[in-house]
Protein backbone atom coordinates (compact mmCIF):
# COMPACT_ATOMS: atom_id res chain seq x y z
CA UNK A 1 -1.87 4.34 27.12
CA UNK A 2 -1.27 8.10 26.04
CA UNK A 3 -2.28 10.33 28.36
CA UNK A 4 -5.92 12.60 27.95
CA UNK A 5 -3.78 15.68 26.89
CA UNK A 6 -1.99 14.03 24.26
CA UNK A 7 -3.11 14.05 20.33
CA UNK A 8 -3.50 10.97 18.42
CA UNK A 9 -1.91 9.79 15.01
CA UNK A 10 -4.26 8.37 12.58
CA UNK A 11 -3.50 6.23 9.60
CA UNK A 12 -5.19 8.00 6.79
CA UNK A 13 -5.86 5.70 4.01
CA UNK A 14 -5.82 7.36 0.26
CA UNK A 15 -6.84 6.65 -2.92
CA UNK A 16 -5.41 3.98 -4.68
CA UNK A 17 -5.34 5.68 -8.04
CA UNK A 18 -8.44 7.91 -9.78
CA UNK A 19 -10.00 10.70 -7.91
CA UNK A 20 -13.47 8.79 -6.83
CA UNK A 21 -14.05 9.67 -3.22
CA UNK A 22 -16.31 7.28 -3.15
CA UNK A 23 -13.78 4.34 -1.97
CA UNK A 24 -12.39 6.51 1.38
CA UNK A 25 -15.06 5.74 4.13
CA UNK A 26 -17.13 8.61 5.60
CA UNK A 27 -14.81 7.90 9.03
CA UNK A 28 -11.95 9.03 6.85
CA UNK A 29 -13.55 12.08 5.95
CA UNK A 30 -14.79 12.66 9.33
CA UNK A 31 -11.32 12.74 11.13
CA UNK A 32 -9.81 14.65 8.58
CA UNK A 33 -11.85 17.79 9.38
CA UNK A 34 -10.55 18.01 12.53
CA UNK A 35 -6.74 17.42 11.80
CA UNK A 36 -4.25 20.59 11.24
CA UNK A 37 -1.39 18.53 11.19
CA UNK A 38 -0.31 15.83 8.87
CA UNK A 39 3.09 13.82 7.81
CA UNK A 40 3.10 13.24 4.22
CA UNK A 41 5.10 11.77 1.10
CA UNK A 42 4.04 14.57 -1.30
CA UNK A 43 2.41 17.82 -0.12
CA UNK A 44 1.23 18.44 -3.66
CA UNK A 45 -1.09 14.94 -3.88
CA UNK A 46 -1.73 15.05 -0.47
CA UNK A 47 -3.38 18.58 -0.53
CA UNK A 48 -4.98 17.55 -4.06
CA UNK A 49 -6.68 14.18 -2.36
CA UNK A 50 -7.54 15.90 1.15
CA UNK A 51 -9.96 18.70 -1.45
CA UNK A 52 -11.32 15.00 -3.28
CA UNK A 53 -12.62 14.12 0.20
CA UNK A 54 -13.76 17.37 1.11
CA UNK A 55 -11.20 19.09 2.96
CA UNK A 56 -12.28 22.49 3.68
CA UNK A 57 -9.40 24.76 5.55
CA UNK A 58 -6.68 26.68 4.23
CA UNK A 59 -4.00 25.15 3.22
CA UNK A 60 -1.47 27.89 4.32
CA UNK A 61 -2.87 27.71 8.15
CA UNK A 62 -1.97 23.60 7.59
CA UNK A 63 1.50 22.24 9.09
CA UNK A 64 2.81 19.12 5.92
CA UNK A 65 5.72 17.50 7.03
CA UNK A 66 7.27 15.27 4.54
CA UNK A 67 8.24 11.58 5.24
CA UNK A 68 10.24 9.95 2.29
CA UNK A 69 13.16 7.85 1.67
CA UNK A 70 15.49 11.45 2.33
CA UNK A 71 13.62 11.89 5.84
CA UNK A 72 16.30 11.83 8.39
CA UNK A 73 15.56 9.56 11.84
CA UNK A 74 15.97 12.49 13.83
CA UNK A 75 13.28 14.47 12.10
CA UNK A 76 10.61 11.58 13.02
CA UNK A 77 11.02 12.87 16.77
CA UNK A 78 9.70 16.42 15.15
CA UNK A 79 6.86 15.10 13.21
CA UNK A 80 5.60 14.08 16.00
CA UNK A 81 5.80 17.15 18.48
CA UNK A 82 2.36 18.31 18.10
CA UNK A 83 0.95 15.01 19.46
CA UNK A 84 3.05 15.67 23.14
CA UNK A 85 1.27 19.61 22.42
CA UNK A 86 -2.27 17.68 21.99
CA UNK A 87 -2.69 18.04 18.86
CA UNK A 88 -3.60 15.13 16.73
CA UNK A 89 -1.89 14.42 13.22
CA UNK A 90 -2.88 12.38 9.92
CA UNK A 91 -0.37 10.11 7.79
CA UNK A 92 -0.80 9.90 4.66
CA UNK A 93 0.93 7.62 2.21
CA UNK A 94 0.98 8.00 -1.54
CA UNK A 95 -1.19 4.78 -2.35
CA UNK A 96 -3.29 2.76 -0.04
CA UNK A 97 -2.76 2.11 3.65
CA UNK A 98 0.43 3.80 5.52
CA UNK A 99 2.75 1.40 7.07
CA UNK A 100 1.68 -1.34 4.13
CA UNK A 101 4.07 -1.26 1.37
CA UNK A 102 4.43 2.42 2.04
CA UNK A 103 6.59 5.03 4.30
CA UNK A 104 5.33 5.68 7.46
CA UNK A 105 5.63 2.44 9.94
CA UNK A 106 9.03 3.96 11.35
CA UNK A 107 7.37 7.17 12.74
CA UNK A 108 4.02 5.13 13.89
CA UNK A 109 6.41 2.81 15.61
CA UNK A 110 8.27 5.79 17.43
CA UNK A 111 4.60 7.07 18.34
CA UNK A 112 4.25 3.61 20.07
CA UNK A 113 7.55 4.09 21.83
CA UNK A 114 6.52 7.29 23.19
CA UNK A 115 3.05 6.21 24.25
CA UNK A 116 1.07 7.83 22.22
CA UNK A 117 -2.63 7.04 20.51
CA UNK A 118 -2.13 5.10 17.22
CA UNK A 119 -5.53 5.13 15.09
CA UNK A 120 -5.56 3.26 12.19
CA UNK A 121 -8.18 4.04 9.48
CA UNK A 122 -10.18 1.66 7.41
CA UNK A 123 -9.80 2.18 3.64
CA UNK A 124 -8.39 0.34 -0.03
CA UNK A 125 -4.95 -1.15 0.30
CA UNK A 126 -4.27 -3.36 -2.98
CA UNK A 127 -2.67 -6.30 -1.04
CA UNK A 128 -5.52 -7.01 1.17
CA UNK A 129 -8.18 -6.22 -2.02
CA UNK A 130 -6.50 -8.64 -4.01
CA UNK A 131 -5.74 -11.56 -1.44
CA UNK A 132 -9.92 -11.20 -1.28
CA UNK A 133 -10.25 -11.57 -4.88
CA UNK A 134 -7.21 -14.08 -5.57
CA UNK A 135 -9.17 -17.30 -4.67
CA UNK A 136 -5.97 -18.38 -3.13
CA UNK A 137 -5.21 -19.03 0.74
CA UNK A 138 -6.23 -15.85 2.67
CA UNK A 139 -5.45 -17.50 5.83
CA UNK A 140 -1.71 -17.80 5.54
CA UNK A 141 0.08 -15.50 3.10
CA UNK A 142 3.47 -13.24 2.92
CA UNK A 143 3.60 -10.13 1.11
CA UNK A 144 7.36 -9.67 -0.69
CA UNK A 145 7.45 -6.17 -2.37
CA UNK A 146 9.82 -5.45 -5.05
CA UNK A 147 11.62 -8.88 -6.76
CA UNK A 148 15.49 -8.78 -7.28
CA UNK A 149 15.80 -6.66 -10.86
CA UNK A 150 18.77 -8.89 -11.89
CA UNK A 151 17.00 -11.45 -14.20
CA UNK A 152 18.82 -14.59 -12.78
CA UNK A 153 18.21 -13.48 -9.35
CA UNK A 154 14.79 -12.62 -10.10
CA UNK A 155 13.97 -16.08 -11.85
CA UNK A 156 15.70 -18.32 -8.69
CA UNK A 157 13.06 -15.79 -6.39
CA UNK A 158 10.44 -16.88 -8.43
CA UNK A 159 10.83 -20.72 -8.48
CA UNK A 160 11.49 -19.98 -4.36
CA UNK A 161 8.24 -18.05 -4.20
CA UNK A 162 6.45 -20.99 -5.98
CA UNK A 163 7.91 -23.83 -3.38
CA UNK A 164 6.59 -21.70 -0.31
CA UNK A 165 2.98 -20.90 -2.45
CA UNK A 166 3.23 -25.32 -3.04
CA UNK A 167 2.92 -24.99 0.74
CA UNK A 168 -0.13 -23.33 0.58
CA UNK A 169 0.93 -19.96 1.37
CA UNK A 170 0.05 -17.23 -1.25
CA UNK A 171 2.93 -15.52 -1.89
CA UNK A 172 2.34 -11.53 -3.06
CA UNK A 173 4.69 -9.65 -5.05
CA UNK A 174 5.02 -6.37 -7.12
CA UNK A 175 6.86 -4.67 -9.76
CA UNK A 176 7.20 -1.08 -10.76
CA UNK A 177 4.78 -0.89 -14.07
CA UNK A 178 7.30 -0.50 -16.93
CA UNK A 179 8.89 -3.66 -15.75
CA UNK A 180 5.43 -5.89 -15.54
CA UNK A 181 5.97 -7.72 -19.02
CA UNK A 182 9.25 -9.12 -17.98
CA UNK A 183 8.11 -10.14 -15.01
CA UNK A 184 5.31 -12.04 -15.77
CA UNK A 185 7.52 -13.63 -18.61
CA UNK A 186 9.53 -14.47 -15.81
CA UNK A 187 7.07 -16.36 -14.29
CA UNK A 188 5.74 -17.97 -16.86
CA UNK A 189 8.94 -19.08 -17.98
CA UNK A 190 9.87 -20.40 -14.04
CA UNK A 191 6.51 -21.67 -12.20
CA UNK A 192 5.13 -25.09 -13.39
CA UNK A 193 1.93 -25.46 -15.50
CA UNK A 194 -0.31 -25.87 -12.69
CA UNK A 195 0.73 -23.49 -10.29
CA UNK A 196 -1.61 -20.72 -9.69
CA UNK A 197 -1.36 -17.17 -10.50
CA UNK A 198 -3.57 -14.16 -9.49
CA UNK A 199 -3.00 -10.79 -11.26
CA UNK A 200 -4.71 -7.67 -9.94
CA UNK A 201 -4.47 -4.58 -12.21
CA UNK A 202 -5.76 -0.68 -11.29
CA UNK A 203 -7.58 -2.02 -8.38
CA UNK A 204 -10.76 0.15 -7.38
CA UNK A 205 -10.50 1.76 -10.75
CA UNK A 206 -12.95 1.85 -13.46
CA UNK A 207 -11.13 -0.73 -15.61
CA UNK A 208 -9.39 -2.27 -12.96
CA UNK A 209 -9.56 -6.29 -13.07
CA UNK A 210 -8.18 -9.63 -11.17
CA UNK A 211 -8.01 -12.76 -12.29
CA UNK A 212 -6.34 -15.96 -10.71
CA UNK A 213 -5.46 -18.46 -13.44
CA UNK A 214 -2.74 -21.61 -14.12
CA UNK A 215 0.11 -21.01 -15.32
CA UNK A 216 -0.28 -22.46 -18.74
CA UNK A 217 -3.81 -20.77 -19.28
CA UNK A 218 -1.72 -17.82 -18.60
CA UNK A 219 0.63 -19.01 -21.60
CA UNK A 220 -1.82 -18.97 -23.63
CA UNK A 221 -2.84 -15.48 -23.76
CA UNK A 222 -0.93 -12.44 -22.07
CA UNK A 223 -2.68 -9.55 -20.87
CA UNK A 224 -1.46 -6.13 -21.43
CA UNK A 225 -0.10 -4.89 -17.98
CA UNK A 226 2.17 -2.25 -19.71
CA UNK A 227 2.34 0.68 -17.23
CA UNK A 228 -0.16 -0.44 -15.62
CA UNK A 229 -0.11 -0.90 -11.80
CA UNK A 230 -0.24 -4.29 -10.92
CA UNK A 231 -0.04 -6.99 -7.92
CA UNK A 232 1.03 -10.90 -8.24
CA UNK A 233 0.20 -13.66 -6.01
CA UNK A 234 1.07 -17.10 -6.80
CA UNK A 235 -0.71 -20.06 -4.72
CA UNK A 236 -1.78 -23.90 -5.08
C-alpha cells in the first residue's frame, strides 16, 4: 500500500468523440478539481476536454507531461515524481479509458512497482460499450487492436479470428477509419455465412449505432463506415 504522504494516480476517462459532458461521470469531474498534475497524449485536447467538464484553474499554474509513442522509459520515472512529493496526478488518454487500447499502462504499471495508489475512474471505453451491445459472449472475449495491413496477412487473421469466435469467444478488432471498407470486405470475403458480426460506429455519439448481424445479411447491404470510427467483433 502507498504510504499516507504519497499522491495517487487516477485513470481519467475522456470523451470518446463529441464534446457532451454528459457521458464523464460526476466522480470524474469531482477528482479533476483537485488535480494540478496530469500525464497526457496531447496537451491541446486534454486542456480543451478538462474546460468540457468544467475545469476551472489556470492552465499556466498546471504541470502536462506528455506520454506518447516518442516518450522515453526513463521519463516515466519523472512523470511520476509528484506522487513520492504527495501530490496526486490524472492520466488522460486521447479516447476512452487509459491503459485500454491507449498509452498509459507502462507508467501505471511503474506506479504499481513503486507502491503507489492506482485509482481507476469509471467512464466510456468503446470495447467494453460494444461487447454490451454486441449480443455476443461477454463472458469470454479477447480484444486484438490493429489487424496485419498486408491484405494476405490480414485475410489468414481473419479466418483465425473466426475459428477462436467458433469457440465462443468474441473476438474484437479495429482499424484506423480510412481503412474500414477494406476491412470489412475482408471479412466478408473470409468468415462463413453464418458467422456473426457486430459493428459499433461513433459510439456515445449522436449518430453513433451497433448492430450484430450474419455474415451474409451483412452481404447484402454495406454500411457506410468511411472515416468513421469503428469497432468489430465477430462471435457464434
Amino acid at each position: 500500500m502507498a504510504l499516507p504522504d504519497k499522491g495517487t494516480l487516477y485513470c481519467i476517462p475522456s470523451l470518446l468523440g463529441g464534446d457532451d459532458p454528459r457521458m464523464i461521470p460526476d466522480v470524474v469531474k469531482e477528482t479533476v478539481q483537485t488535480l494540478n498534475h496530469f500525464i497526457v497524449e496531447h496537451p491541446k485536447s486534454a486542456r480543451h476536454y478538462l474546460r468540457k467538464i468544467g475545469f476551472q484553474k489556470d492552465f499556466d499554474t498546471v504541470n502536462m507531461e506528455v506520454l506518447d509513442k516518442r516518450t522515453e522509459v526513463m521519463e516515466w520515472f519523472t512523470f511520476l515524481q509528484p506522487l513520492q512529493e504527495g501530490h496526486s496526478i490524472g492520466l488522460i488518454s486521447e479516447a476512452g479509458a487509459p491503459g485500454v487500447a491507449d498509452p498509459g499502462a507502462q507508467v501505471i504499471q511503474l506506479a504499481h512497482e513503486q507502491g503507489l495508489s492506482v485509482v481507476p475512474l469509471p467512464g466510456p471505453s468503446s470495447i467494453l460499450l460494444t461487447v454490451m451491445g454486441a449480443g455476443l459472449n461477454g463472458q469470454s472475449f479477447t480484444f486484438h487492436g490493429y489487424l496485419p495491413i498486408d491484405k494476405k496477412e490480414r485475410q489468414r487473421e481473419i479466418k483465425r479470428l473466426e475459428q477462436l469466435a467458433a469457440t465462443g469467444q468474441t473476438q474484437l478488432f479495429m482499424e484506423a477509419p480510412y481503412r474500414n471498407h477494406k476491412l470489412l470486405e475482408d471479412i466478408l470475403a473470409s468468415c462463413s455465412p453464418d458467422t456473426r458480426l457486430c459493428i459499433a460506429v461513433n459510439l456515445t455519439l449522436p449518430k453513433g449505432w451497433i448492430k450484430t448481424k450474419s455474415i451474409r445479411q451483412w452481404q447484402q447491404q454495406l454500411p457506410n463506415l468511411h472515416k468513421q470510427p469503428a469497432l468489430f467483433a465477430l462471435g457464434k
